[in-house]
C-alpha atoms as a PDB file:
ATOM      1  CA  UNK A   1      79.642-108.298  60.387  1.00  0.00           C
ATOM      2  CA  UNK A   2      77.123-108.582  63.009  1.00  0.00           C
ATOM      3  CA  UNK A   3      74.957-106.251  64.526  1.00  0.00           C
ATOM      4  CA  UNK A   4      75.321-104.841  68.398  1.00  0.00           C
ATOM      5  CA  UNK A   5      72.313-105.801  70.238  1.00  0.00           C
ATOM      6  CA  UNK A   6      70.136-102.432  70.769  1.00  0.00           C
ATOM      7  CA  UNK A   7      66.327-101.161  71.262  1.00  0.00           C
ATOM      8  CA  UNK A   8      67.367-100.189  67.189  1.00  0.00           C
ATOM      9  CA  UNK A   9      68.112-104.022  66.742  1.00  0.00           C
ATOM     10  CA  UNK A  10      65.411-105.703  68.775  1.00  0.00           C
ATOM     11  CA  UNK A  11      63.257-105.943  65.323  1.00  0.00           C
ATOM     12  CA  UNK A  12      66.200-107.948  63.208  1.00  0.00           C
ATOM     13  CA  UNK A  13      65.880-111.023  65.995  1.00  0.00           C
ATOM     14  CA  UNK A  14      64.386-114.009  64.847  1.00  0.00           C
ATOM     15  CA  UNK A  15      60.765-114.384  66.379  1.00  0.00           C
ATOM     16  CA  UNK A  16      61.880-117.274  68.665  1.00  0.00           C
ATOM     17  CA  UNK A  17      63.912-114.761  70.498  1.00  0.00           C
ATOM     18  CA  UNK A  18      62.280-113.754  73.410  1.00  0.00           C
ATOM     19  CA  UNK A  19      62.208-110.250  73.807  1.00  0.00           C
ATOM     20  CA  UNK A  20      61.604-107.564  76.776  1.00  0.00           C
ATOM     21  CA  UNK A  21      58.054-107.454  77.619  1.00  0.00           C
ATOM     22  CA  UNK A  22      58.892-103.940  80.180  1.00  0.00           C
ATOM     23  CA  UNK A  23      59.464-100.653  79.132  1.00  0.00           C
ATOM     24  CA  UNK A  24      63.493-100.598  78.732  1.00  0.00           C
ATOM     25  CA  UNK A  25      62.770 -96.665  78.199  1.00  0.00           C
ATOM     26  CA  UNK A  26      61.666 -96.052  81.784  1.00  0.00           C
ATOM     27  CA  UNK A  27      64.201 -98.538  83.406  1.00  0.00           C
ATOM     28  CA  UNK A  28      67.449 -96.421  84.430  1.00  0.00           C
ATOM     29  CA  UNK A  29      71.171 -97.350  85.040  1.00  0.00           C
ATOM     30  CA  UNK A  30      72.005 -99.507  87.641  1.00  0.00           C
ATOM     31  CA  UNK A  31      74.781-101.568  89.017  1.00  0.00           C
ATOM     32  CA  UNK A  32      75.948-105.057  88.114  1.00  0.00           C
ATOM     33  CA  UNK A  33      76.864-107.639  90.750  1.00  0.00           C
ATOM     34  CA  UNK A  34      78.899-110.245  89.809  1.00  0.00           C
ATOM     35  CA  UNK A  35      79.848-111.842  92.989  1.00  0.00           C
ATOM     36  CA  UNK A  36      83.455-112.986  94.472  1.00  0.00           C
ATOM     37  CA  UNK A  37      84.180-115.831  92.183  1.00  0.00           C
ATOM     38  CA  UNK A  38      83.882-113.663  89.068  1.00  0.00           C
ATOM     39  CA  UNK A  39      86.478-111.275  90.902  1.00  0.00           C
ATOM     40  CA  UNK A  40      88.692-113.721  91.621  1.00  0.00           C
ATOM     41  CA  UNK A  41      88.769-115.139  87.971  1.00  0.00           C
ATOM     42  CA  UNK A  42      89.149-111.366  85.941  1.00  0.00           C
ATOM     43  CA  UNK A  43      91.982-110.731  88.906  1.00  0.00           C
ATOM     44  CA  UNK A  44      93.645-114.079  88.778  1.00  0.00           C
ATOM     45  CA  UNK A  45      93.853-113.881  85.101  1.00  0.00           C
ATOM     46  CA  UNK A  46      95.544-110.444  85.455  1.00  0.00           C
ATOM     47  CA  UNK A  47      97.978-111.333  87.675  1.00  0.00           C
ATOM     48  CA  UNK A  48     101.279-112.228  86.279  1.00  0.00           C
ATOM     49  CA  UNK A  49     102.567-115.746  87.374  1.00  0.00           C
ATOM     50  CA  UNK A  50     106.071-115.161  88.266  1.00  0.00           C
ATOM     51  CA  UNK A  51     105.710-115.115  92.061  1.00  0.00           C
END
């Protein structure tokens, strides 16, 4: 079973893993973009294809 990538987990990573080099702590929530193409793909795949 593998192990969900957290600030808990950051330690288990091999060392060739790059790893944060900010304070995650301080950083708050904020919104992801992912542009009109990614849209279009979740929708299309959504859609049922009997039209």
């Amino acid at each position: 079973m593998m192990n969900r990538l957290s600030e808990a987990t950051l330690g288990q990573l091999p060392l060739a893993v790059p790893r944060p080099n900010y304070d995650r702590a301080a950083i708050g929530a904020r919104i992801v973009h992912l542009g009109a193409g990614a849209f279009f793909a979740v929708t299309w795949r959504c859609m049922p294809m009997s039209f």
